[in-house]
Protein backbone atom coordinates (compact mmCIF):
# COMPACT_ATOMS: atom_id res chain seq x y z
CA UNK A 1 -0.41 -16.02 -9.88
CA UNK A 2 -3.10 -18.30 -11.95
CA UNK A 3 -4.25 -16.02 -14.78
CA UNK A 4 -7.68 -16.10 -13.75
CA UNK A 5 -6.77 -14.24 -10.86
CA UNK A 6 -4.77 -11.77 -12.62
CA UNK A 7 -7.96 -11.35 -15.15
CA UNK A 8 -10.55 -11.55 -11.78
CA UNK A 9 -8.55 -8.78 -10.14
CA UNK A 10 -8.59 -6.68 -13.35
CA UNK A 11 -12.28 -6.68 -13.43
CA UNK A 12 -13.01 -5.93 -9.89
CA UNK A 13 -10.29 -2.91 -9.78
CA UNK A 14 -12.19 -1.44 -13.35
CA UNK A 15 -15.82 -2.25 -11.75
CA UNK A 16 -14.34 -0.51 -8.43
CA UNK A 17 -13.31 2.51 -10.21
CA UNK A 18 -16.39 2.73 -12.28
CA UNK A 19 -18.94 2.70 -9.25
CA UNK A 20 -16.43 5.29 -7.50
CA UNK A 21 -14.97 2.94 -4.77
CA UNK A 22 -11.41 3.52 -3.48
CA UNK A 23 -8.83 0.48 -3.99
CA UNK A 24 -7.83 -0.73 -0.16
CA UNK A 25 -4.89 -2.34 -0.81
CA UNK A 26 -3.31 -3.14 2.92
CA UNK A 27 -3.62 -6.69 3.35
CA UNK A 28 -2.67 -7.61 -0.08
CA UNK A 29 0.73 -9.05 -2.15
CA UNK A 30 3.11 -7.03 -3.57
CA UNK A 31 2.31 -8.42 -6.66
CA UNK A 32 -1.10 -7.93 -6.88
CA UNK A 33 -0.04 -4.10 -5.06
CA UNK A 34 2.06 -3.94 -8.48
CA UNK A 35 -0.79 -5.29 -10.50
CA UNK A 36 -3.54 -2.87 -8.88
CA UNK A 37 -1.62 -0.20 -9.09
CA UNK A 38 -1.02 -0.18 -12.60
CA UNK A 39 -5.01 -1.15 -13.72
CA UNK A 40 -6.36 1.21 -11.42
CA UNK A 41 -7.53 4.61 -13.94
CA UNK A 42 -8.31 6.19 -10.12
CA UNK A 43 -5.18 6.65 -7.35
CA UNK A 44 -5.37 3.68 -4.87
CA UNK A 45 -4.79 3.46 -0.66
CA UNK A 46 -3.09 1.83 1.69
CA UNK A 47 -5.54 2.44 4.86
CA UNK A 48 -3.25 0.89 7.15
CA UNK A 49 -0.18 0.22 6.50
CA UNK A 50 3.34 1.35 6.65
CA UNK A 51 6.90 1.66 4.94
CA UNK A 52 8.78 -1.66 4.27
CA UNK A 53 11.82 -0.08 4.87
CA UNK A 54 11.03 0.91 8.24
CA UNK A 55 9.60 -3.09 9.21
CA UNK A 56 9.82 -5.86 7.17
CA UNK A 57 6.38 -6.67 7.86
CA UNK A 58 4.30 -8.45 4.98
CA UNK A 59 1.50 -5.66 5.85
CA UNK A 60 4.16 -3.22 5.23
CA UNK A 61 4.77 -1.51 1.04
CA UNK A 62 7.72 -1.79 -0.25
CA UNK A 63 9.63 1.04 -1.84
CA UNK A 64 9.29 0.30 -5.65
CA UNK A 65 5.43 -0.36 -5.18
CA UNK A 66 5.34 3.68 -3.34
CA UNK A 67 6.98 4.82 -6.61
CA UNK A 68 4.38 3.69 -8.44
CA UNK A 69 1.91 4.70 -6.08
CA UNK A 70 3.11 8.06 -6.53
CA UNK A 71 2.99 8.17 -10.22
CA UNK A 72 -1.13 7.00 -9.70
CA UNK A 73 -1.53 9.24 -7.37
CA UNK A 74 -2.77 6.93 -4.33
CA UNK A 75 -1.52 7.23 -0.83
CA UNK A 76 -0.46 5.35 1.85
CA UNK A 77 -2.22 6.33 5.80
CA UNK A 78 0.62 6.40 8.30
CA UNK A 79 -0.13 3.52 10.74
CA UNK A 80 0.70 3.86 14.60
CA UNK A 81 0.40 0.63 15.28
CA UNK A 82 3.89 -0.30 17.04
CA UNK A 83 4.57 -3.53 14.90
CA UNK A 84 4.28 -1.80 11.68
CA UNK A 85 6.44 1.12 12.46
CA UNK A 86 8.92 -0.20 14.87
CA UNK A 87 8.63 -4.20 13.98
CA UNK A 88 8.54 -4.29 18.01
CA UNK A 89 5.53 -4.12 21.05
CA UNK A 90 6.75 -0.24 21.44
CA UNK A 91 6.99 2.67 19.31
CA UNK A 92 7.62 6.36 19.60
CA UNK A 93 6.98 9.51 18.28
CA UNK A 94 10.26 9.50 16.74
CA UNK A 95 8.95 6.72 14.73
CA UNK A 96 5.92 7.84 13.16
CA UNK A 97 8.14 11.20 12.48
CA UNK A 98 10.51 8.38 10.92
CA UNK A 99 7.46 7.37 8.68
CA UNK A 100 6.49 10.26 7.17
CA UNK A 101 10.50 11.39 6.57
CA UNK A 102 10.86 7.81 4.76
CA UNK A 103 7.67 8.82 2.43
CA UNK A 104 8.66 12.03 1.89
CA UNK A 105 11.93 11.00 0.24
């Protein structure tokens, strides 16, 4: 990423958590995920999103990002949407039970 990017996204994340506003971060890289993440003094979400691991979907957080997610204390919303958890038009119960088991771990 250009620098002024990196330095743009660092201001908006600190003038974010200084008027109170939660850090969305669903439709973003996983670099700027890593990036938010670790300027971010307040935990961070993932509104809509889902596991990697489960779908390789770009929407979708890879596991080293939910490690640090954990250590900020942010969270990631289980998603029902049938692309995100089963990377196919149909999903089940079994997996959104599947996506909470795989954050859990």
């Amino acid at each position: 990423e250009p620098l002024y990017l990196i330095v743009c996204t660092q201001l908006v994340i600190r003038e974010m958590n200084r008027l109170g506003m939660m850090v969305d971060l669903s439709h973003v890289s996983v670099q700027t995920m890593l990036d938010a993440v670790e300027v971010s003094k307040a935990p961070v979400i993932f509104s809509h999103s889902s596991a990697l691991a489960l779908c390789n979907s770009s929407r979708n957080v890879p596991d080293h990002v939910l490690t640090k997610l954990a250590i900020n204390g942010g969270i990631v919303m289980v998603s029902f949407y049938n692309n995100f958890l089963s990377c196919s038009d149909t999903a089940t119960l079994h997996d959104v039970i599947g996506e909470i088991i795989t954050r859990l771990r």
